[in-house]
PDB file of N, CA and C in Angstrom:
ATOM      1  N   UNK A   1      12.088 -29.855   9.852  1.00  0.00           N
ATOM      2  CA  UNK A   1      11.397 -31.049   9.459  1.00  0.00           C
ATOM      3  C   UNK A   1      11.298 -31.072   7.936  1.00  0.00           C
ATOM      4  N   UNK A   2      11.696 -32.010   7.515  1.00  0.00           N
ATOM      5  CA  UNK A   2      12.016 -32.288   5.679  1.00  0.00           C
ATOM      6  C   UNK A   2      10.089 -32.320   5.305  1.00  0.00           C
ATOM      7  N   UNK A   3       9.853 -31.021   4.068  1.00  0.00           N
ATOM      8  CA  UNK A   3       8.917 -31.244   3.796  1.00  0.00           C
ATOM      9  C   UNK A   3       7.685 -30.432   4.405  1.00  0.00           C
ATOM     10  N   UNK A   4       8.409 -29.460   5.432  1.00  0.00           N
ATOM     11  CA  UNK A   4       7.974 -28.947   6.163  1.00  0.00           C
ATOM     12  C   UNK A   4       6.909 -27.488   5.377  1.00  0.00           C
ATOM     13  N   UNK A   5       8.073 -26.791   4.414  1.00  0.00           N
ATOM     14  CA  UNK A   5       7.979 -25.998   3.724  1.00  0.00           C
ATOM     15  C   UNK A   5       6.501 -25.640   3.019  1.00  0.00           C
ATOM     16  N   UNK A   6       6.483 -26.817   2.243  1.00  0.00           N
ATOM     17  CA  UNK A   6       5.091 -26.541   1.692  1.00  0.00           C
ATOM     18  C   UNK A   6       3.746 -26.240   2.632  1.00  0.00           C
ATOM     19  N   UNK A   7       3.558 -27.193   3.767  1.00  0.00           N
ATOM     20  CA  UNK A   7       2.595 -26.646   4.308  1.00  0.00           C
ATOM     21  C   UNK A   7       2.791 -25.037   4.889  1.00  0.00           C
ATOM     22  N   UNK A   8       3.964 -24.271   5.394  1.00  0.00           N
ATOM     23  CA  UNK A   8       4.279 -23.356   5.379  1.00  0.00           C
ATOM     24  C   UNK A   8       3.908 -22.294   4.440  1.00  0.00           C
ATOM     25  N   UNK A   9       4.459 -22.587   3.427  1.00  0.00           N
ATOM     26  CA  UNK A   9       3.819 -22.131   2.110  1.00  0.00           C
ATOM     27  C   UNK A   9       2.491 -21.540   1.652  1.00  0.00           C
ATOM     28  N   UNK A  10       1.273 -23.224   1.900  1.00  0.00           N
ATOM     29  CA  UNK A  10       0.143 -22.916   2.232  1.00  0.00           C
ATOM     30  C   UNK A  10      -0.473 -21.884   3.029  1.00  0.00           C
ATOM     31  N   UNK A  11      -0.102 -21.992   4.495  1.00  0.00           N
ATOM     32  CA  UNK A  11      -0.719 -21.693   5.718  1.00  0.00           C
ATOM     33  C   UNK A  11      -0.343 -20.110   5.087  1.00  0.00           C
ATOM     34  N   UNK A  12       1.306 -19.681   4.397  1.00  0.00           N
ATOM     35  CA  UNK A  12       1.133 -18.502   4.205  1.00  0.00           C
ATOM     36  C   UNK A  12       0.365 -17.958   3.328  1.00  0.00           C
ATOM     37  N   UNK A  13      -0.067 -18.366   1.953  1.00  0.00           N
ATOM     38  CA  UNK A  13      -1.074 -18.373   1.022  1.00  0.00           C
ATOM     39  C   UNK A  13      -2.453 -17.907   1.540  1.00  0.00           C
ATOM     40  N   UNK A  14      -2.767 -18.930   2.405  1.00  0.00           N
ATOM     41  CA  UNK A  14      -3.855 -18.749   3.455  1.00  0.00           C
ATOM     42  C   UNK A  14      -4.471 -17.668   3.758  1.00  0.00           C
ATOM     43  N   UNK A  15      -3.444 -16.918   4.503  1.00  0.00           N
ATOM     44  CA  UNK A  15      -3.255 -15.909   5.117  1.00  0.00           C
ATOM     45  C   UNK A  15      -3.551 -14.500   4.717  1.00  0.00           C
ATOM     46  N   UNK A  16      -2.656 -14.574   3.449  1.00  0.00           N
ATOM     47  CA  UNK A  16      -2.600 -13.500   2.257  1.00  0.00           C
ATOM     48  C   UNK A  16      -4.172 -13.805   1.374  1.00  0.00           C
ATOM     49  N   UNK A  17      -4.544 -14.449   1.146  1.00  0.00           N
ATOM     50  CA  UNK A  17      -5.999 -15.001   0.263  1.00  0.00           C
ATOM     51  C   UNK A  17      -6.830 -14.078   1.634  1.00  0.00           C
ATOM     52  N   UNK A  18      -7.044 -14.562   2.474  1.00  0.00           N
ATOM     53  CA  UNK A  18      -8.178 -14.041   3.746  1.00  0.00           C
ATOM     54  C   UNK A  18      -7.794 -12.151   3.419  1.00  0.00           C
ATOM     55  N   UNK A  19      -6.461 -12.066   3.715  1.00  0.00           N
ATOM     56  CA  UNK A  19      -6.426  -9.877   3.717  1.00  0.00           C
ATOM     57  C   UNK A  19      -6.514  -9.882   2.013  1.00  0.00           C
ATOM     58  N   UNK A  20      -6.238 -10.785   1.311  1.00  0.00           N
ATOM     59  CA  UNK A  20      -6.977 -10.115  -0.507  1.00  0.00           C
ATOM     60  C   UNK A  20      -7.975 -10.019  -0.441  1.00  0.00           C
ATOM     61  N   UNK A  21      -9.463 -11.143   0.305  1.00  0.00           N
ATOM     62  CA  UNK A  21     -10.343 -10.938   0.589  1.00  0.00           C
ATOM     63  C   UNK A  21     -11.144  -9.685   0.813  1.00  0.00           C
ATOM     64  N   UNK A  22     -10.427  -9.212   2.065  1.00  0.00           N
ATOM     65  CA  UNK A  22     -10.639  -8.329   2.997  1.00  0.00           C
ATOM     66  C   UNK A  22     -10.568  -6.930   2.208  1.00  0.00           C
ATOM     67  N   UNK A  23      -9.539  -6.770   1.730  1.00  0.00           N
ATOM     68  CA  UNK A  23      -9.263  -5.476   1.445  1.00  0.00           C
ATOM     69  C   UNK A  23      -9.965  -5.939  -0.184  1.00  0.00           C
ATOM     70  N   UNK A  24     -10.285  -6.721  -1.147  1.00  0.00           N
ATOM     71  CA  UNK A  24     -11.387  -7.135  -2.413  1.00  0.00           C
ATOM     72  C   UNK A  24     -12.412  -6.246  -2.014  1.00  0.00           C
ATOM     73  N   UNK A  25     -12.851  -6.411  -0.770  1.00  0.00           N
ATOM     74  CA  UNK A  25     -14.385  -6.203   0.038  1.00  0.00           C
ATOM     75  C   UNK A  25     -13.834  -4.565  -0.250  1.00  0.00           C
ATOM     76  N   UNK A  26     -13.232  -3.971   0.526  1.00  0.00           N
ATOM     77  CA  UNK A  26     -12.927  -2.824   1.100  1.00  0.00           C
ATOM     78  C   UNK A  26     -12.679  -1.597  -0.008  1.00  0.00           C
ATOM     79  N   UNK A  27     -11.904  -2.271  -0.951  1.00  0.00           N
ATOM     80  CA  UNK A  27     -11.831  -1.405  -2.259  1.00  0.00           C
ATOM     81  C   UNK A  27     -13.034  -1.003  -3.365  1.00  0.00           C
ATOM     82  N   UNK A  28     -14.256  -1.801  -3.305  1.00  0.00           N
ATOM     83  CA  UNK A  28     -15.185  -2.125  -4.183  1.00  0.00           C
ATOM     84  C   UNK A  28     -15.254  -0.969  -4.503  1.00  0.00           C
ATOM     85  N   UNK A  29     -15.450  -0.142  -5.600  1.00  0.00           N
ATOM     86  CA  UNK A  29     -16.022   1.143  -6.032  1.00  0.00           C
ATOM     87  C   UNK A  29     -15.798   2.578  -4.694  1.00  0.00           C
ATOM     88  N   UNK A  30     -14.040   2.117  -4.892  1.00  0.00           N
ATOM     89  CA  UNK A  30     -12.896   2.987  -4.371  1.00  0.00           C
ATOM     90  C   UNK A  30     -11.614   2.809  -4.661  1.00  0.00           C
ATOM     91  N   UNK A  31     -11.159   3.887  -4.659  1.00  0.00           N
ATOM     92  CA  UNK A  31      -9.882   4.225  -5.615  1.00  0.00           C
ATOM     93  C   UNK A  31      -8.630   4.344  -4.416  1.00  0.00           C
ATOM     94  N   UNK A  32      -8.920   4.501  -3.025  1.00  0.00           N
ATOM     95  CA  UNK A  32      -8.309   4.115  -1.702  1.00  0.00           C
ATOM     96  C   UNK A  32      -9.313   3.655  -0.915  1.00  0.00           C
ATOM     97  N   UNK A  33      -7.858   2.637   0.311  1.00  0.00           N
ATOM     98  CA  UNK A  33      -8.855   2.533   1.416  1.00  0.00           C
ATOM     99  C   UNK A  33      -9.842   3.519   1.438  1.00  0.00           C
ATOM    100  N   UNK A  34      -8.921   4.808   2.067  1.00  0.00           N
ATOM    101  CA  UNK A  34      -9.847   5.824   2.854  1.00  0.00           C
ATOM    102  C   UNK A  34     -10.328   7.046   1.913  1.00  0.00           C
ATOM    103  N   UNK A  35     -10.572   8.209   1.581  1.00  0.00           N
ATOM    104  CA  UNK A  35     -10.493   9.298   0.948  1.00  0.00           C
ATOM    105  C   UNK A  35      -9.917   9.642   0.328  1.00  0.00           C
ATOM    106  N   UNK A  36      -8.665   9.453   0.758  1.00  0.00           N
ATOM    107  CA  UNK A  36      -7.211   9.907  -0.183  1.00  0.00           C
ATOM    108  C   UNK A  36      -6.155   8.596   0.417  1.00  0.00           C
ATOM    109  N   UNK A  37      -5.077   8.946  -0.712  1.00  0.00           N
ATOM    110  CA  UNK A  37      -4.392   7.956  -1.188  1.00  0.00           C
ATOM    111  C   UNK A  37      -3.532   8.098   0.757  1.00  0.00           C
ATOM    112  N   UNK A  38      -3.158   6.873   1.406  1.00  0.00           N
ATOM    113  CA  UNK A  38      -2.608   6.997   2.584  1.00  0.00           C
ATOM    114  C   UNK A  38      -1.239   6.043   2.866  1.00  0.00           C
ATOM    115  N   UNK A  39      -0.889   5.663   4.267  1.00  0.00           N
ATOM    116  CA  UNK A  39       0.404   4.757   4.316  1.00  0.00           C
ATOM    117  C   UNK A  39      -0.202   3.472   3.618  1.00  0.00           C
ATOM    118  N   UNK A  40      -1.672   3.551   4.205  1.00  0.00           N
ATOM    119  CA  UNK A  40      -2.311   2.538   4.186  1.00  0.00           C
ATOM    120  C   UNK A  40      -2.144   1.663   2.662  1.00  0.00           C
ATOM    121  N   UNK A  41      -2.538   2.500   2.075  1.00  0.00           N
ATOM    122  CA  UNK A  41      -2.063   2.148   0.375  1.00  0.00           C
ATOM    123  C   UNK A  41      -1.012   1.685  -0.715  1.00  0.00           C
ATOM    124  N   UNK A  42       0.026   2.207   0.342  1.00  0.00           N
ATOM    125  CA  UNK A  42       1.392   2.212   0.311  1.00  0.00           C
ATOM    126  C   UNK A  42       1.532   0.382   0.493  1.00  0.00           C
ATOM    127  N   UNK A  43       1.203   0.284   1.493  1.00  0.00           N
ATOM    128  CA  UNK A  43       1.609  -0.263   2.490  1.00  0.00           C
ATOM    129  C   UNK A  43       1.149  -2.027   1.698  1.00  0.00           C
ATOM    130  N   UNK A  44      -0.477  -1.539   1.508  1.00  0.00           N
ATOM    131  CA  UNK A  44      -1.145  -2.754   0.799  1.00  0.00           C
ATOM    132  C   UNK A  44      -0.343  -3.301  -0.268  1.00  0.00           C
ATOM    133  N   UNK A  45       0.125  -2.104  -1.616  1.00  0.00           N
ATOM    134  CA  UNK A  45       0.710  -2.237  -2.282  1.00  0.00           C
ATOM    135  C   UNK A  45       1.928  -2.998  -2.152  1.00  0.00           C
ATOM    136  N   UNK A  46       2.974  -3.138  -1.033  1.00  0.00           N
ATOM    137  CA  UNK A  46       4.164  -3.376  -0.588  1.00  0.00           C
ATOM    138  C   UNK A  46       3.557  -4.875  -0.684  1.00  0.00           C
ATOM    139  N   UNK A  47       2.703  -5.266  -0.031  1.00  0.00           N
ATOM    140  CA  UNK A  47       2.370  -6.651   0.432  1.00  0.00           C
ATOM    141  C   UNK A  47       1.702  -7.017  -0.457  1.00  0.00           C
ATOM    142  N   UNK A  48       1.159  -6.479  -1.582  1.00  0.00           N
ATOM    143  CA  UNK A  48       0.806  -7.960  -2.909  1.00  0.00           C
ATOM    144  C   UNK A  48       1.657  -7.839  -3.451  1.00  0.00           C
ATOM    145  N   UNK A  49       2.980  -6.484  -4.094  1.00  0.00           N
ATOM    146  CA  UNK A  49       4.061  -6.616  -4.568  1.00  0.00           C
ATOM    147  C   UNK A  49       4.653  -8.035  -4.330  1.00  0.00           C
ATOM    148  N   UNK A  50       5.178  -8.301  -2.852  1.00  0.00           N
ATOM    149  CA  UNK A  50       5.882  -9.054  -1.865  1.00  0.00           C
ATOM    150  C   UNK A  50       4.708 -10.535  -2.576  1.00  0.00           C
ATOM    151  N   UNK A  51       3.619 -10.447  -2.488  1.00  0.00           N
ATOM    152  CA  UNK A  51       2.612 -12.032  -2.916  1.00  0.00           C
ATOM    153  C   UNK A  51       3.025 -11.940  -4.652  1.00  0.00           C
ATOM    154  N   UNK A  52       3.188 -11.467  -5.533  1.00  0.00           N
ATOM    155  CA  UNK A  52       3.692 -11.555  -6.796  1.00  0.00           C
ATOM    156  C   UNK A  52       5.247 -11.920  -6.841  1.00  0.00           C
ATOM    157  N   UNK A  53       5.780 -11.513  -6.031  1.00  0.00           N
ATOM    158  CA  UNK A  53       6.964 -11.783  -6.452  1.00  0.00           C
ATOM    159  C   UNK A  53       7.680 -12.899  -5.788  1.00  0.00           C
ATOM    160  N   UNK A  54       6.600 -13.693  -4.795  1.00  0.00           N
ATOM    161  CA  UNK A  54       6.851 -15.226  -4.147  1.00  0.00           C
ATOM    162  C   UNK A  54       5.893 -16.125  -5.022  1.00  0.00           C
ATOM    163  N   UNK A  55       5.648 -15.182  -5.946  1.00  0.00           N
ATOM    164  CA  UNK A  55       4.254 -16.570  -6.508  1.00  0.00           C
ATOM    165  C   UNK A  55       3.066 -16.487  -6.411  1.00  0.00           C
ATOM    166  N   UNK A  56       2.266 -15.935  -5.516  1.00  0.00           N
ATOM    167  CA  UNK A  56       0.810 -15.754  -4.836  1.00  0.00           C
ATOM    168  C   UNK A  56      -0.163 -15.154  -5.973  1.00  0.00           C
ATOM    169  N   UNK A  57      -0.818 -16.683  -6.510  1.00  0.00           N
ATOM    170  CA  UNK A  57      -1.784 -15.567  -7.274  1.00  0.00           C
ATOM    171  C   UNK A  57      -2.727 -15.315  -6.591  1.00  0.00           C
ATOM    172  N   UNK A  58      -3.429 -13.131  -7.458  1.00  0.00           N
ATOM    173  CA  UNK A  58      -3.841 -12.421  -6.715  1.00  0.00           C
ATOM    174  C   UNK A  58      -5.241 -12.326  -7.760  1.00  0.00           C
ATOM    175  N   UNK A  59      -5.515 -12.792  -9.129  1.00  0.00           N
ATOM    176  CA  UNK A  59      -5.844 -12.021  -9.868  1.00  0.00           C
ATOM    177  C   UNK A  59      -7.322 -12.270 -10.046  1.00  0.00           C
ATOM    178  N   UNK A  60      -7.684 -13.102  -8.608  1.00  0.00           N
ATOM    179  CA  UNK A  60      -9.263 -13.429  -8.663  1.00  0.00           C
ATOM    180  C   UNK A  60      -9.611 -12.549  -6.985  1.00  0.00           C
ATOM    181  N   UNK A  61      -9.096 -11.387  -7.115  1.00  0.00           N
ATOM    182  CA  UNK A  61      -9.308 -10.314  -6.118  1.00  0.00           C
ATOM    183  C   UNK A  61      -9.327  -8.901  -7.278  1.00  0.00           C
ATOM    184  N   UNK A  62     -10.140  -8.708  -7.578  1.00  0.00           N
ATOM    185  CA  UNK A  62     -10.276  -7.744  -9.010  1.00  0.00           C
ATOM    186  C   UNK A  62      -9.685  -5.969  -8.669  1.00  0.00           C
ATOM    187  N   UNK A  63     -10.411  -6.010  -7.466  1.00  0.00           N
ATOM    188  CA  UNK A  63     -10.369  -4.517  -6.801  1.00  0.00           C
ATOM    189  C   UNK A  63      -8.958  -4.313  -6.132  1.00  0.00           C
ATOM    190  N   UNK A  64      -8.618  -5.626  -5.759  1.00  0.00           N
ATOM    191  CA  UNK A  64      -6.738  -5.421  -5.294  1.00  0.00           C
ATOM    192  C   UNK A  64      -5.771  -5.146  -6.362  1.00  0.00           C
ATOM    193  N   UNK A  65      -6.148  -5.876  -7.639  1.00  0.00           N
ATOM    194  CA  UNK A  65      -5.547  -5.965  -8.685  1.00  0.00           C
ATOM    195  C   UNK A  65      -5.663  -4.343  -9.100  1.00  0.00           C
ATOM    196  N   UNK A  66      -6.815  -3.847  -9.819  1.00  0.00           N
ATOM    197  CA  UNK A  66      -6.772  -2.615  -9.845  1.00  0.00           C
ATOM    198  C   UNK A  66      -6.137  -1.502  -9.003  1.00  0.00           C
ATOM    199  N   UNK A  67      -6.605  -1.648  -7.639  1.00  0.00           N
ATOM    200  CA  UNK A  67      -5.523  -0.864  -6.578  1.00  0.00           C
ATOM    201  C   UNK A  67      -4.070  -0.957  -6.828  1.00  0.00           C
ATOM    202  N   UNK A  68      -3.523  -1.908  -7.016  1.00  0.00           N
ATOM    203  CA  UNK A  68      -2.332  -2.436  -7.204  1.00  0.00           C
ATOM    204  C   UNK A  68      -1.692  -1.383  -8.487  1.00  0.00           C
ATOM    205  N   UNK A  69      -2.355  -1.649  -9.781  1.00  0.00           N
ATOM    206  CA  UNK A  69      -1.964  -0.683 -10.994  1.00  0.00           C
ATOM    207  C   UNK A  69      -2.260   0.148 -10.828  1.00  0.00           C
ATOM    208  N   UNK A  70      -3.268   1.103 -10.080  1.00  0.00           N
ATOM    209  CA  UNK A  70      -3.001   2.153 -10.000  1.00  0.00           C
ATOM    210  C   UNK A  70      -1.873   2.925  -9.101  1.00  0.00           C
ATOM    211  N   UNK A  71      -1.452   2.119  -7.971  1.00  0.00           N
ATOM    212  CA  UNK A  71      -0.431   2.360  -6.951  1.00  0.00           C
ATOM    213  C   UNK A  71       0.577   2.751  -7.436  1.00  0.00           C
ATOM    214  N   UNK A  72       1.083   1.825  -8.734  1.00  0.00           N
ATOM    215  CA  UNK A  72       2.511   1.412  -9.580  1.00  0.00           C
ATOM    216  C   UNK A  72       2.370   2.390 -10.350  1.00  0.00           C
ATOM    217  N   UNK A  73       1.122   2.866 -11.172  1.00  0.00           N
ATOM    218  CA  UNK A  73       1.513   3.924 -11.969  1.00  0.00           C
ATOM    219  C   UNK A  73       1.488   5.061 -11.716  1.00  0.00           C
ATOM    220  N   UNK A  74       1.802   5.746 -10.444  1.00  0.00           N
ATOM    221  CA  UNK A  74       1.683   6.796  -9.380  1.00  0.00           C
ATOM    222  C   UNK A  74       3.365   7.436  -9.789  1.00  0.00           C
ATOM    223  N   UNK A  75       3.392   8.522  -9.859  1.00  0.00           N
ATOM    224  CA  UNK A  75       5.493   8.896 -10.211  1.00  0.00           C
ATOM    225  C   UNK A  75       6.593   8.255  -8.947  1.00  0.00           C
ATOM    226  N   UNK A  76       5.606   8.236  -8.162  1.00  0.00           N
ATOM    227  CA  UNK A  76       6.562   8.489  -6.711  1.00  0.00           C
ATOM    228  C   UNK A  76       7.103   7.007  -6.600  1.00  0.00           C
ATOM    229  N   UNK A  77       6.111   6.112  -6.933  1.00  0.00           N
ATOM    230  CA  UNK A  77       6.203   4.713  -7.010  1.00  0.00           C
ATOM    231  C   UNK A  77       6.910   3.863  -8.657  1.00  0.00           C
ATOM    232  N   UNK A  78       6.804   4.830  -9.484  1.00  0.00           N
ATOM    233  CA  UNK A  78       7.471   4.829 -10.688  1.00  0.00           C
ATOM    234  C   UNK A  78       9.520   5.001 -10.016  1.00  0.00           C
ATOM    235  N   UNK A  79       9.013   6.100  -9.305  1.00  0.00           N
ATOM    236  CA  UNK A  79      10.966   6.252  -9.135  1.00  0.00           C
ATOM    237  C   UNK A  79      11.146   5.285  -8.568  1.00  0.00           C
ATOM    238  N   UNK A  80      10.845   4.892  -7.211  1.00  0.00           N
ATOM    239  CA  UNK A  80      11.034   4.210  -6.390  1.00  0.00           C
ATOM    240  C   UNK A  80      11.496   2.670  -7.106  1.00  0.00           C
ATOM    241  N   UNK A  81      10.628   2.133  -8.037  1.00  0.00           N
ATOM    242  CA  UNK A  81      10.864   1.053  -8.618  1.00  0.00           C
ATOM    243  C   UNK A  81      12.119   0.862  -9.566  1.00  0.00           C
ATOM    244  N   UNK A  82      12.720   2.362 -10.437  1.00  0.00           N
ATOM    245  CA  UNK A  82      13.621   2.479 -10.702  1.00  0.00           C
ATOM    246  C   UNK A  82      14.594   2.589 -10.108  1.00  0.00           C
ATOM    247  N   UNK A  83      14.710   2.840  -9.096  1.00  0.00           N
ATOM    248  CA  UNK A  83      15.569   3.043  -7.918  1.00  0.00           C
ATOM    249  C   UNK A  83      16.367   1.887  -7.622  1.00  0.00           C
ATOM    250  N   UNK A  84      15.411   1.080  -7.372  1.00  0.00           N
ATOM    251  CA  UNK A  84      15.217  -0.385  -6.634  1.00  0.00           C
ATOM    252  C   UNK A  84      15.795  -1.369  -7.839  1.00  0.00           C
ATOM    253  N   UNK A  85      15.255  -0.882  -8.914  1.00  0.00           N
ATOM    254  CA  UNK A  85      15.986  -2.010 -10.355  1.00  0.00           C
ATOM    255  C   UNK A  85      17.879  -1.543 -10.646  1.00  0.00           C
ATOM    256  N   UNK A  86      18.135  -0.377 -10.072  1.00  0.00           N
ATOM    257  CA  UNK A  86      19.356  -0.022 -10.237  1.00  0.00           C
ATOM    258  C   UNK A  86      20.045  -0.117  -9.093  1.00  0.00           C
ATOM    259  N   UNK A  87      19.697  -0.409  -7.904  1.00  0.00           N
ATOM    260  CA  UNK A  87      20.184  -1.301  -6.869  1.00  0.00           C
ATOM    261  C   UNK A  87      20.496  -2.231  -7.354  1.00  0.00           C
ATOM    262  N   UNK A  88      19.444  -2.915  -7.557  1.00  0.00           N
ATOM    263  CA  UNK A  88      19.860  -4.709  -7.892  1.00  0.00           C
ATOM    264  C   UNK A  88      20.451  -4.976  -9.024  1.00  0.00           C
ATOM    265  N   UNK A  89      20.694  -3.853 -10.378  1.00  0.00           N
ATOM    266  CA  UNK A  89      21.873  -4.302 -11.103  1.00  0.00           C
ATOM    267  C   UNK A  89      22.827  -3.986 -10.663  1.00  0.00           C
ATOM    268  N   UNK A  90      23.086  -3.175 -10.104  1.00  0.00           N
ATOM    269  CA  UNK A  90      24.212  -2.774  -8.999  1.00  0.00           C
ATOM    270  C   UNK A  90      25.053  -3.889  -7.701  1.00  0.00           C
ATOM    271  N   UNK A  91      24.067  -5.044  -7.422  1.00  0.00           N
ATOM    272  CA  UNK A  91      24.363  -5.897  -6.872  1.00  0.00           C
ATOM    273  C   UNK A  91      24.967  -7.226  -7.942  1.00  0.00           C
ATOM    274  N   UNK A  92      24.621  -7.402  -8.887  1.00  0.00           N
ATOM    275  CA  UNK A  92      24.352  -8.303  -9.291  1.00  0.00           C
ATOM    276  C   UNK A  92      25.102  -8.071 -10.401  1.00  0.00           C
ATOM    277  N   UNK A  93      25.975  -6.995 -10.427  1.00  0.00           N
ATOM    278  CA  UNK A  93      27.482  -6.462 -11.524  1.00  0.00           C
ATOM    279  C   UNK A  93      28.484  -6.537 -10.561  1.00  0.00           C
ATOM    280  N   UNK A  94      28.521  -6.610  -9.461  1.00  0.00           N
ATOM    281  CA  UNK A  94      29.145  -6.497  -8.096  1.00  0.00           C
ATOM    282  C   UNK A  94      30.149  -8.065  -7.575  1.00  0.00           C
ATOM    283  N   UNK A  95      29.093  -8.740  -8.135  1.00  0.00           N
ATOM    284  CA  UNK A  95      29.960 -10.507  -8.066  1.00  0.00           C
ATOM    285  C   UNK A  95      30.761 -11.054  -9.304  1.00  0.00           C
TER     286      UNK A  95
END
């Protein structure tokens, strides 16, 4: 359906705003979900990565935001991102 998209868009926005919420709440004066750093963290990280890099602003969720930089400046997540940037010049020297 022409036009369809945007409300799509929204409804996904939506979606992602309610778990920034959620996990805003959850992080307050904590450095992980749980005790120590888990998939869980990983995982969060993967999915505002994924909302930044479709557009989704995040940056009136303060405690996600922070979670977020600290995730990225972790080594393991440092390689990984290098990894991932030399893939995609690798693709993209390829055509």
């Amino acid at each position: 359906m022409p036009g369809a998209d945007a409300s799509v868009r929204k409804s996904a926005a939506d979606m992602l705003f309610e778990t920034y919420r959620i996990a805003d709440d959850m992080l307050k004066d904590r450095e992980f979900f749980f005790d120590h750093f888990t998939a869980a963290d990983a995982h969060f990280f993967w999915c505002l990565r994924r909302g930044v890099q479709l557009g989704v602003e995040h940056s009136g969720f303060p405690n996600c935001v922070a979670h977020f930089e600290r995730i990225k400046a972790r080594p393991s997540v440092q390689k990984l991102l290098a990894f991932e940037k030399s893939v995609l010049d690798g693709f993209s020297s390829a055509a």
